[in-house]
C-alpha atoms as a PDB file:
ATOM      1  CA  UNK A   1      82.046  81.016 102.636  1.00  0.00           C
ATOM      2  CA  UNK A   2      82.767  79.243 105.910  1.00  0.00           C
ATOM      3  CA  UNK A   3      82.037  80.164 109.480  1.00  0.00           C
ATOM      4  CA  UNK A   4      84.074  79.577 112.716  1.00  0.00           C
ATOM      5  CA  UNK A   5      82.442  79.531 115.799  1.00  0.00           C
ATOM      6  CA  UNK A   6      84.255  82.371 118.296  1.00  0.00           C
ATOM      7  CA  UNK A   7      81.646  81.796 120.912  1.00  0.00           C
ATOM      8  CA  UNK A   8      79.584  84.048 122.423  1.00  0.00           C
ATOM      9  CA  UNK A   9      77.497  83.940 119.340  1.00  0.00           C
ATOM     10  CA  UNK A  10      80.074  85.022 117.107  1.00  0.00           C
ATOM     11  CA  UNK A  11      81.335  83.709 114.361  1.00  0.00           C
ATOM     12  CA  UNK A  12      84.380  84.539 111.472  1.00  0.00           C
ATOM     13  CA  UNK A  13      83.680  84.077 107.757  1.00  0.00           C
ATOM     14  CA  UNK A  14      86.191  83.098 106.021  1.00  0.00           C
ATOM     15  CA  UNK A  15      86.969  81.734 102.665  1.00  0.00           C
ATOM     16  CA  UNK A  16      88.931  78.352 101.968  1.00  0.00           C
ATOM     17  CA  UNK A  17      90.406  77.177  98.791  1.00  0.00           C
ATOM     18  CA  UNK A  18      93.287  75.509  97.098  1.00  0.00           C
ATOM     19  CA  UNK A  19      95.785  72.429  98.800  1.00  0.00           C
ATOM     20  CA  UNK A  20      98.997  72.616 100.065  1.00  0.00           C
ATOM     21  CA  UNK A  21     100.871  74.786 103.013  1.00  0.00           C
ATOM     22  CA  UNK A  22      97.829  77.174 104.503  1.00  0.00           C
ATOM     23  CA  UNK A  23      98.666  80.860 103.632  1.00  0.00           C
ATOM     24  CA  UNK A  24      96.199  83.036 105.888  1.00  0.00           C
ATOM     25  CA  UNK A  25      95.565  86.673 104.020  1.00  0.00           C
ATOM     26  CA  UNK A  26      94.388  89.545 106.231  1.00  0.00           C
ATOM     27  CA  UNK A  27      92.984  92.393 105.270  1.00  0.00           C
ATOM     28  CA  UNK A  28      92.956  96.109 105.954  1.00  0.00           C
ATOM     29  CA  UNK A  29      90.577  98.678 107.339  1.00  0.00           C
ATOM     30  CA  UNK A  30      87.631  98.742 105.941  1.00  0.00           C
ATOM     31  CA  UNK A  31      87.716  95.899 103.985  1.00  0.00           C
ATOM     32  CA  UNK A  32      86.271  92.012 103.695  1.00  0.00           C
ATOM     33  CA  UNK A  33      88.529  89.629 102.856  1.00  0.00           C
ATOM     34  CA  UNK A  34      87.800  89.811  98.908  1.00  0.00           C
ATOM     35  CA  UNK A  35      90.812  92.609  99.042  1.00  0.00           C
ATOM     36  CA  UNK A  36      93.330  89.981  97.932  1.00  0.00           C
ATOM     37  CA  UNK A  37      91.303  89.127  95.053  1.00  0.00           C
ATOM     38  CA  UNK A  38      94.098  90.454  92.166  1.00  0.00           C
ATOM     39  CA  UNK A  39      96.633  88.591  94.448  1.00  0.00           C
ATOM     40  CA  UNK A  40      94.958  85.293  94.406  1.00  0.00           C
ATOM     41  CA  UNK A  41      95.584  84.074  90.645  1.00  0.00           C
ATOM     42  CA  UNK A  42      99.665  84.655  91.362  1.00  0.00           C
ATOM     43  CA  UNK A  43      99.212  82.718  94.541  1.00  0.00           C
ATOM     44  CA  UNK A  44      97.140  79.813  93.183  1.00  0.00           C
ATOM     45  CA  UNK A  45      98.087  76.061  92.890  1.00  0.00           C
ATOM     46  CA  UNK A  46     100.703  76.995  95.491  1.00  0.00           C
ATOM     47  CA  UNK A  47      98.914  77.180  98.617  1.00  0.00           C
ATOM     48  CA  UNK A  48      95.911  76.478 100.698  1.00  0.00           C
ATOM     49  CA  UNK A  49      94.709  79.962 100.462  1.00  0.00           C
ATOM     50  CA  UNK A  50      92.465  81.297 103.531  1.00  0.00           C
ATOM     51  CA  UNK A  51      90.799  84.753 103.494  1.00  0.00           C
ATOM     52  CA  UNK A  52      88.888  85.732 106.590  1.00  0.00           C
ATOM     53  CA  UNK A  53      86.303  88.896 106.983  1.00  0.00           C
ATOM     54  CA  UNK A  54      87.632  90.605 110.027  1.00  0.00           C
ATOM     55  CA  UNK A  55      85.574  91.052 112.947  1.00  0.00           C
ATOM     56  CA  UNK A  56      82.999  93.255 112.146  1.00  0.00           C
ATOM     57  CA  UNK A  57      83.265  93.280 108.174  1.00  0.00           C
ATOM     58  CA  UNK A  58      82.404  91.566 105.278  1.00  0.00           C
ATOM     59  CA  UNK A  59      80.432  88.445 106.711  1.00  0.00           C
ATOM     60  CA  UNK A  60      82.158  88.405 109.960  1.00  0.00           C
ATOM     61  CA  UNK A  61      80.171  89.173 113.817  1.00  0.00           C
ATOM     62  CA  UNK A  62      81.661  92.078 115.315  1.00  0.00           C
ATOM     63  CA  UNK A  63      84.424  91.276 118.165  1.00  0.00           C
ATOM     64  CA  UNK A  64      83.207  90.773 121.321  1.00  0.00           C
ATOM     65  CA  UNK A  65      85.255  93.871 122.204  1.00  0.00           C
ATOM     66  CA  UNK A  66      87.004  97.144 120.333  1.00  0.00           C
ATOM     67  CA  UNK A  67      91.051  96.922 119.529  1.00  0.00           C
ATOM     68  CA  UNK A  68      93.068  95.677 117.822  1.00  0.00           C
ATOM     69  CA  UNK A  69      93.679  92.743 120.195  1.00  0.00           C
ATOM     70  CA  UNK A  70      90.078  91.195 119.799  1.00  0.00           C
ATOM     71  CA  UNK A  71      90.251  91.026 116.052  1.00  0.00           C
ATOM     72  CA  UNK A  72      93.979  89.201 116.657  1.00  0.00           C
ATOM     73  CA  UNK A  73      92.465  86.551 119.094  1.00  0.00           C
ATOM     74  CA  UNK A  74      89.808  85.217 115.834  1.00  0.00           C
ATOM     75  CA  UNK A  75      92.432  85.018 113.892  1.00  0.00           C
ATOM     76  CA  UNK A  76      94.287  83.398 116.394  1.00  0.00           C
ATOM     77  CA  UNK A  77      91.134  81.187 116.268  1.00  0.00           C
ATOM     78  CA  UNK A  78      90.814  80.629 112.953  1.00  0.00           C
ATOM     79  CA  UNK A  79      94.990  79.805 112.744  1.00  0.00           C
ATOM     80  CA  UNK A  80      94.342  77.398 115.358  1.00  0.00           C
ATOM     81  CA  UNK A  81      91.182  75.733 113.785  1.00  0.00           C
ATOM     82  CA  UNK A  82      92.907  75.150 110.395  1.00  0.00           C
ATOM     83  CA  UNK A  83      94.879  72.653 111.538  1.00  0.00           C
ATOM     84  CA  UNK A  84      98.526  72.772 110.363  1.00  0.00           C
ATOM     85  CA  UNK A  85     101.074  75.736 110.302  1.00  0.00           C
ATOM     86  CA  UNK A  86     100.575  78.663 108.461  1.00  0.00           C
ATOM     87  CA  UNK A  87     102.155  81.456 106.488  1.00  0.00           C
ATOM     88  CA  UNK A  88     100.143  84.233 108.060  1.00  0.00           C
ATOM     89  CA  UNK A  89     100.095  87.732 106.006  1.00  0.00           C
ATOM     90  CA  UNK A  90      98.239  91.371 107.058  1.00  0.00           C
ATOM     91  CA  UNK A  91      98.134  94.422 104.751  1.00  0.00           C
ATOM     92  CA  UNK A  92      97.958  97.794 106.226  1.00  0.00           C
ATOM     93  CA  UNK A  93      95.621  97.171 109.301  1.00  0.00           C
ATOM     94  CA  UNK A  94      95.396  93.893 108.832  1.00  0.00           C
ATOM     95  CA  UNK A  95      99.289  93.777 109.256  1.00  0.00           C
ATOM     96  CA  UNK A  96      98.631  95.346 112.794  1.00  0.00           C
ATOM     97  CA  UNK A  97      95.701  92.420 113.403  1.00  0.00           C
ATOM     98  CA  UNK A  98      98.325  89.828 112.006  1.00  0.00           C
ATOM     99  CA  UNK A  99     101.209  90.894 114.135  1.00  0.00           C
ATOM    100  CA  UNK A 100      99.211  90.529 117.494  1.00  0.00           C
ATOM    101  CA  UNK A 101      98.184  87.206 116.103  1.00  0.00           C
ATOM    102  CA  UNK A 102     101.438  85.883 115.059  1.00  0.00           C
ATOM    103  CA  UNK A 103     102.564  87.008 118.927  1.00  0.00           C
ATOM    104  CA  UNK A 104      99.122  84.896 120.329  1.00  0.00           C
ATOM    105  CA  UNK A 105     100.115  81.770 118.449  1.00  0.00           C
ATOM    106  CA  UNK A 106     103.792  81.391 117.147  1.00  0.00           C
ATOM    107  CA  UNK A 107     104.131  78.148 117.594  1.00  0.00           C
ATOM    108  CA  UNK A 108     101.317  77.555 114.377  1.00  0.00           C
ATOM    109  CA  UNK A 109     103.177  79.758 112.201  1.00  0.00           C
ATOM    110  CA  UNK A 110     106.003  79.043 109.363  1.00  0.00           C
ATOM    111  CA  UNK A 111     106.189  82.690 109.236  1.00  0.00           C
ATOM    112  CA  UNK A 112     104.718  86.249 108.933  1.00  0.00           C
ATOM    113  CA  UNK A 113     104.741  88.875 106.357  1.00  0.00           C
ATOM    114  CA  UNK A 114     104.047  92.031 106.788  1.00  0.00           C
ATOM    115  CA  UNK A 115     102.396  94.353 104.082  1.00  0.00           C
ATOM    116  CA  UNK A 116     102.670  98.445 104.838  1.00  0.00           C
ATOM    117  CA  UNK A 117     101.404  97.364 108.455  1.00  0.00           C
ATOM    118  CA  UNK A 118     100.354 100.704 109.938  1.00  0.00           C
ATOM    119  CA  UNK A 119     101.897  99.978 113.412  1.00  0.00           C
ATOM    120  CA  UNK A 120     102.286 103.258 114.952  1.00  0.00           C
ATOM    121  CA  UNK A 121     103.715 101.684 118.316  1.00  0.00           C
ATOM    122  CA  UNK A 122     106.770 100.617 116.065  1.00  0.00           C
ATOM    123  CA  UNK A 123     107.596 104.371 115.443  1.00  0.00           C
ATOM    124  CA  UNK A 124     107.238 105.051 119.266  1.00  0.00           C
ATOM    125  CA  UNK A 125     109.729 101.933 120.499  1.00  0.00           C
ATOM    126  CA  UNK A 126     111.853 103.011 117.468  1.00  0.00           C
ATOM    127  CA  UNK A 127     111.984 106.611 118.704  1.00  0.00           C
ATOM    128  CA  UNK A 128     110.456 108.279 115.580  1.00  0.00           C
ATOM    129  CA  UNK A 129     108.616 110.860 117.478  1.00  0.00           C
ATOM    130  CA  UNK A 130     108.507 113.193 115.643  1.00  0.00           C
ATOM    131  CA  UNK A 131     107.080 111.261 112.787  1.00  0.00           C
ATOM    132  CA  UNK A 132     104.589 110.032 115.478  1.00  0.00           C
ATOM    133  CA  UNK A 133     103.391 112.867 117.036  1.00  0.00           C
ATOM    134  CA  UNK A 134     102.761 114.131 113.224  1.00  0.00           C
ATOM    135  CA  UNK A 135     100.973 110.899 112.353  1.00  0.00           C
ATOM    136  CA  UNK A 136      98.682 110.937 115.779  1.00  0.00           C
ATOM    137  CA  UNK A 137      97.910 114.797 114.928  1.00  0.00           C
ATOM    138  CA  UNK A 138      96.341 113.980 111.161  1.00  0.00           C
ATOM    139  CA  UNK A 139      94.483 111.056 112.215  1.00  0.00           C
ATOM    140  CA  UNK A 140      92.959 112.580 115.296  1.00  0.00           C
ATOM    141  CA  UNK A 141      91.792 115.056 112.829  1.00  0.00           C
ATOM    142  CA  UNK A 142      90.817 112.397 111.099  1.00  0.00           C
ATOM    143  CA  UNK A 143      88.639 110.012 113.298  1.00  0.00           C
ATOM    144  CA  UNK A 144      87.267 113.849 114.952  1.00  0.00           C
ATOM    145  CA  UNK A 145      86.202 114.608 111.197  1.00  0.00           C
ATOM    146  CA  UNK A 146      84.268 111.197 110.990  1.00  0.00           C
ATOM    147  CA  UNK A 147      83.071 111.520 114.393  1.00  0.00           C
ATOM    148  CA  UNK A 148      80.892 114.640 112.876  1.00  0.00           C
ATOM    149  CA  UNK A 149      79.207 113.047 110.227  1.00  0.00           C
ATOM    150  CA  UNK A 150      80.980 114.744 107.825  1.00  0.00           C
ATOM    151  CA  UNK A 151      80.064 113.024 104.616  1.00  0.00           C
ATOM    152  CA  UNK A 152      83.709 112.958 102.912  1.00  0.00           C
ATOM    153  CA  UNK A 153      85.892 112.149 106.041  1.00  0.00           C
ATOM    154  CA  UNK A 154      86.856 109.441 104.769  1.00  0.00           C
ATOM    155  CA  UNK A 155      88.682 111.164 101.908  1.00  0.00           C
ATOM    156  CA  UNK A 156      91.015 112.162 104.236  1.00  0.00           C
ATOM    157  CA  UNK A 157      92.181 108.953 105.462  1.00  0.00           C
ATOM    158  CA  UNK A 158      92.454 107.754 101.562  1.00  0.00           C
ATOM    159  CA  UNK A 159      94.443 110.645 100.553  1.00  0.00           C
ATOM    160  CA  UNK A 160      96.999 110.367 103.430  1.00  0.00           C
ATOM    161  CA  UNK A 161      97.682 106.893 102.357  1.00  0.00           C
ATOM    162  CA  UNK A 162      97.034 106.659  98.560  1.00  0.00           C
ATOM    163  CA  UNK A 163      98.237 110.358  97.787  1.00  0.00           C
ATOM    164  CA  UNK A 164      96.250 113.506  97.014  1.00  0.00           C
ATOM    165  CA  UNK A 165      93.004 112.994  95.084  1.00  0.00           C
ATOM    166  CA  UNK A 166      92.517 109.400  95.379  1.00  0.00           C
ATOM    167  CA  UNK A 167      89.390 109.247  97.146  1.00  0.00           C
ATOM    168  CA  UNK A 168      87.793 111.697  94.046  1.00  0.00           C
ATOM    169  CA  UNK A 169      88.856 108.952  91.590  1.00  0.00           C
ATOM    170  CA  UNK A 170      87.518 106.430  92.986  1.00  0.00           C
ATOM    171  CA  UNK A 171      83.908 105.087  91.408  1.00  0.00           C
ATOM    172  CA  UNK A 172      80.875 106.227  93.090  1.00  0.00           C
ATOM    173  CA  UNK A 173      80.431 102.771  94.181  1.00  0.00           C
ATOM    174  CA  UNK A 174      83.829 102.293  95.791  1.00  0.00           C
ATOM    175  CA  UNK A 175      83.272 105.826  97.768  1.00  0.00           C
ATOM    176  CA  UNK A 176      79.712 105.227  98.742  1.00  0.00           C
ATOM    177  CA  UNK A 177      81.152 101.733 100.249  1.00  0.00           C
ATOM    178  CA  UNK A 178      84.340 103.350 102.011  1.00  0.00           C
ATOM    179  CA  UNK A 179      81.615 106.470 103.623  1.00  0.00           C
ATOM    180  CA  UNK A 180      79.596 103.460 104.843  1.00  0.00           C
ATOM    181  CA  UNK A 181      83.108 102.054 106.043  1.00  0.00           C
ATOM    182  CA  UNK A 182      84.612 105.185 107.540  1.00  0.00           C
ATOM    183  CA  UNK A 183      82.754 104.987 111.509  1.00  0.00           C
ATOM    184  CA  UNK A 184      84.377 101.523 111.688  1.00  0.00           C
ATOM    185  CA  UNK A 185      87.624 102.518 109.666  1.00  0.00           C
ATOM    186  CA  UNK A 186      88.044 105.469 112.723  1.00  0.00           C
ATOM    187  CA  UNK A 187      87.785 103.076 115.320  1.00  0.00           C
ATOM    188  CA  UNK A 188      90.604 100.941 113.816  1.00  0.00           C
ATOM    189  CA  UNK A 189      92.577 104.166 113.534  1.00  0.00           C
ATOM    190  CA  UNK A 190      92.352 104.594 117.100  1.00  0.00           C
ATOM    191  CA  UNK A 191      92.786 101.444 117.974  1.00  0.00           C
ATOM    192  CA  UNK A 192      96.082 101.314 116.378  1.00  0.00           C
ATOM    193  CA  UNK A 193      97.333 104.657 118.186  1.00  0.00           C
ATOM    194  CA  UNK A 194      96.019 103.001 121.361  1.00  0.00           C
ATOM    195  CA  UNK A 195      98.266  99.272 120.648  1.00  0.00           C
ATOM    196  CA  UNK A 196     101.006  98.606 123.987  1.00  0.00           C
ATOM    197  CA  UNK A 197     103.634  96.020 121.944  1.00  0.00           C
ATOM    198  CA  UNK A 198     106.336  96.340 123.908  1.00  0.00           C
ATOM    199  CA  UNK A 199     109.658  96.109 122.668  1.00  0.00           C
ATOM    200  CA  UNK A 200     110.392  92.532 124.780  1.00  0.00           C
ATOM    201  CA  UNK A 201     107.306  90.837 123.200  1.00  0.00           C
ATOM    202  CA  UNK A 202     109.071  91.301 119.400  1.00  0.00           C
ATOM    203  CA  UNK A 203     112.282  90.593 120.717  1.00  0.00           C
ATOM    204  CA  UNK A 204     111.314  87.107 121.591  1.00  0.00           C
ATOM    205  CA  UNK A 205     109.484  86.478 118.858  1.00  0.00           C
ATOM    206  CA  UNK A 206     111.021  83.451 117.521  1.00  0.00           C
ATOM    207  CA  UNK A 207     109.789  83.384 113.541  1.00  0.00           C
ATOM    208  CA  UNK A 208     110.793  84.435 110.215  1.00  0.00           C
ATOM    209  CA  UNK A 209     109.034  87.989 109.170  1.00  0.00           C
ATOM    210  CA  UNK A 210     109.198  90.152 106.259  1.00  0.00           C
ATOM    211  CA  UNK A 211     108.642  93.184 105.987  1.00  0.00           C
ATOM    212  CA  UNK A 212     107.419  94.974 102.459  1.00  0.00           C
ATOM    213  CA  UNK A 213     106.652  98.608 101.603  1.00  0.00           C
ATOM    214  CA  UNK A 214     106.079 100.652  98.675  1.00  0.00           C
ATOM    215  CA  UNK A 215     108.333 103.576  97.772  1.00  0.00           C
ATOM    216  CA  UNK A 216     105.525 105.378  96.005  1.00  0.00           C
ATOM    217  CA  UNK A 217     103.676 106.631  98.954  1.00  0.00           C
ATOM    218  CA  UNK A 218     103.827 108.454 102.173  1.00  0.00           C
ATOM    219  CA  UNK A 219     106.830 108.212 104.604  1.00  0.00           C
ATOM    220  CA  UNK A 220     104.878 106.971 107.496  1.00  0.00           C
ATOM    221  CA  UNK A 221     104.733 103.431 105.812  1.00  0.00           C
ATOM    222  CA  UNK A 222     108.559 102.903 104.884  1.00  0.00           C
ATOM    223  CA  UNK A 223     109.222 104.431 108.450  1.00  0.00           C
ATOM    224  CA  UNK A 224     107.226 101.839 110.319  1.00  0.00           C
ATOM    225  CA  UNK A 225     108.964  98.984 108.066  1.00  0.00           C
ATOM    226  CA  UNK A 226     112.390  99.969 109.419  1.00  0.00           C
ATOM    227  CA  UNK A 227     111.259 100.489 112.820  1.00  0.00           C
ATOM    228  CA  UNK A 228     109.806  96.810 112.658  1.00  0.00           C
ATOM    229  CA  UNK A 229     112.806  95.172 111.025  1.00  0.00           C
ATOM    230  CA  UNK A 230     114.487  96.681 114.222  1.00  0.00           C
ATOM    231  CA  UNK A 231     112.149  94.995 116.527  1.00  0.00           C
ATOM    232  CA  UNK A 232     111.576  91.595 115.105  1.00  0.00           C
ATOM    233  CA  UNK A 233     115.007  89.277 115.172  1.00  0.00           C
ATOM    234  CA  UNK A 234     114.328  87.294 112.393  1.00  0.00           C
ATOM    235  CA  UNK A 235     112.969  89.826 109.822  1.00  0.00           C
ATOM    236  CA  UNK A 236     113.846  91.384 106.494  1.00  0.00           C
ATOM    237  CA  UNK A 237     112.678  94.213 104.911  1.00  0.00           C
ATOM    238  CA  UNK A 238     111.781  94.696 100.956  1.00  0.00           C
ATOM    239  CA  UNK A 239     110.423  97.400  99.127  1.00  0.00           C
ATOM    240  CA  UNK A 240     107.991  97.326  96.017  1.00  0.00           C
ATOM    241  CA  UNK A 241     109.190 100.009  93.453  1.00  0.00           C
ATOM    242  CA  UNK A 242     106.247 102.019  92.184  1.00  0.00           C
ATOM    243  CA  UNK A 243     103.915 100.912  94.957  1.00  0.00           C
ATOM    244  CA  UNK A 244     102.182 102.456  97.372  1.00  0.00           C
ATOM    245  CA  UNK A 245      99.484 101.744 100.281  1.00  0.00           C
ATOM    246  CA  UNK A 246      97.305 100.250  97.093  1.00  0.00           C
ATOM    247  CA  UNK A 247     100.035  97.720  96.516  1.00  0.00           C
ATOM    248  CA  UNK A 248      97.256  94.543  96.446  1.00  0.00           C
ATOM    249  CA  UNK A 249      95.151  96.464  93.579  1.00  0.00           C
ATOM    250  CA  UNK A 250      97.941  98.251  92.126  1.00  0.00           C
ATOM    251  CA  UNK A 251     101.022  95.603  92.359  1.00  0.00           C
ATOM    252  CA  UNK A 252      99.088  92.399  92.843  1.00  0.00           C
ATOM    253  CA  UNK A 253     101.937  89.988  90.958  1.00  0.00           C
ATOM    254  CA  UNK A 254     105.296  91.790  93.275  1.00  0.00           C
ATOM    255  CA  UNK A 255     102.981  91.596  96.345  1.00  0.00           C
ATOM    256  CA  UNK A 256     102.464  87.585  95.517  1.00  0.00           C
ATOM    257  CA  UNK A 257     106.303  87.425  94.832  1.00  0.00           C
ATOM    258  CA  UNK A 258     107.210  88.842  97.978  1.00  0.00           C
ATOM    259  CA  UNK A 259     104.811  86.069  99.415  1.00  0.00           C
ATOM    260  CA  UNK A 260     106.785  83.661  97.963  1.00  0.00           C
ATOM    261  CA  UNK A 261     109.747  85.093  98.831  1.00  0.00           C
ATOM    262  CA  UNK A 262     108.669  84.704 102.628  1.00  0.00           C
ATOM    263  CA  UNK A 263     107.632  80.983 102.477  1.00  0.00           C
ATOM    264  CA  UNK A 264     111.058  80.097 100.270  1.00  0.00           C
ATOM    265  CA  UNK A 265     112.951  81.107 103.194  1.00  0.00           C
ATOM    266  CA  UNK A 266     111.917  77.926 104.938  1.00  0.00           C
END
C-alpha cells in the first residue's frame, strides 16, 4: 500500500501494480479500493493497475471537506502524481468521484469509463424528473433512516440497487461491514443529490467516455447512462446483459472487457 501526501495531513492509500498504460480504478460507496479485486486477474499484464481508498475509507484520511468534489480533487492528485496519462474508471459512486476528476484534469487522461455512475444531476440536465424526484424521495428516506440509528438502514440502500433481499444474503461479515459503512455511505448519497455539473462543463469535455450499465437491475442506472451519453460528446454507451449494480463481483470478466474496449478506442 502506498500513500500520497494531500496536505493538510492527509494522505490517499492507494495500491500500485503491474507496467504499462496506468488504468486508475475507483470505487463505490462504501468501499476500499479492494472492490475491483475479481476484475484485476482479466486486467493483468495489460496495464499499470492503480486502486486508491477514497477519502475517508479503506486506508485513506478523510477529505478535508464533505462532497463529492473533495474526494475528486485526491484523485485528481493521485492522477497527477502518477506521472503519465491515464485510463481513469469509477463504479457506482466512484463513477460520480471519477467524473469530477476527469473534468479537474483532462488533459492527464486517455479516457474515462464510466461504470453504473449514480449521477443524479445527469437525470436533472437530461430532464428525467420524474425519475428524479422518485430517486431523491427513496434516498432521503434513506439517509433519514440511517440518520436514526436504525440498525438495518443500510438494507435499504442495497436492495434499491442490488434488488429485493440482497442485503439478507449477504454474510454476516459483509453486513456487519456495510452497517459500519452506512453513516458514511448516507453522506455520499447526499452528496450526490447535492452535485451542480452543469450541462456546459460536459459539453466541453474533450475525451473519449464510455458509458456501461447492467440490464439486470433498477431503471435509475440505465437512465443515468443515457442521460450521460447525451451530455458527454465523445461517449458511448454499452450494456452488460445479466448485470446489475454488482457488476464487479457478479460480471468481473464483461466489466474488464468493457475496459478494454475503452482503451482500444485509442
Amino acid at each position: 500500500m502506498q500513500r500520497l501526501d494531500l496536505k493538510n495531513g492527509r494522505h490517499l492509500a492507494y495500491r500500485d501494480q503491474g507496467q504499462g498504460q496506468a488504468l486508475v480504478l475507483v470505487h463505490g460507496s462504501p468501499g476500499e479500493g479492494r472492490a475491483w479485486a475479481r476484475v484485476l486477474p482479466h486486467l493483468e499484464g495489460k496495464f499499470r493497475i492503480v486502486t486508491p481508498d477514497l477519502p475517508g475509507y479503506g486506508e485513506s484520511d478523510p477529505a478535508h471537506l464533505p462532497g463529492t468534489q473533495a474526494k475528486a480533487a485526491a484523485i485528481a492528485a493521485l492522477i497527477r502524481a502518477i506521472g503519465q496519462p491515464v485510463w481513469l474508471c469509477g463504479h457506482s459512486y466512484g463513477g460520480n468521484v471519477a467524473l469530477h476528476a476527469a473534468l479537474e484534469v483532462p488533459e492527464a487522461l486517455l479516457g474515462l469509463g464510466l461504470f453504473e455512475p449514480v449521477l443524479m444531476r445527469a437525470l436533472e440536465l437530461a430532464g428525467e424528473h420524474v425519475r428524479l424526484a422518485a430517486a431523491r424521495q427513496f434516498f432521503s428516506d434513506y439517509i433519514a433512516e440511517v440518520e436514526s440509528g436504525a440498525p438495518d438502514a443500510v438494507g435499504t440502500m442495497i436492495d434499491y440497487w442490488f434488488g429485493q433481499g440482497a442485503y439478507r444474503r449477504l454474510p454476516p461479515k459483509v453486513i456487519e461491514s456495510l452497517r459500519m459503512g452506512a453513516a458514511r455511505n448516507a453522506l455520499d448519497v447526499r452528496a450526490a443529490f447535492a452535485e451542480t455539473l452543469t450541462r456546459d462543463d460536459m459539453a466541453a469535455f474533450p475525451v473519449l467516455a464510455r458509458i456501461v450499465h447492467g440490464d439486470a437491475g433498477p431503471q435509475t442506472a440505465p437512465a443515468i447512462a443515457r442521460a450521460l451519453r447525451q451530455l458527454l460528446p465523445r461517449a458511448a454507451l454499452a450494456a452488460i446483459p445479466g448485470a446489475g449494480h454488482g457488476m464487479l463481483d457478479s460480471h468481473p470478466a464483461e466489466v474488464a472487457a468493457e475496459i478494454r474496449a475503452l482503451t482500444s478506442r485509442a
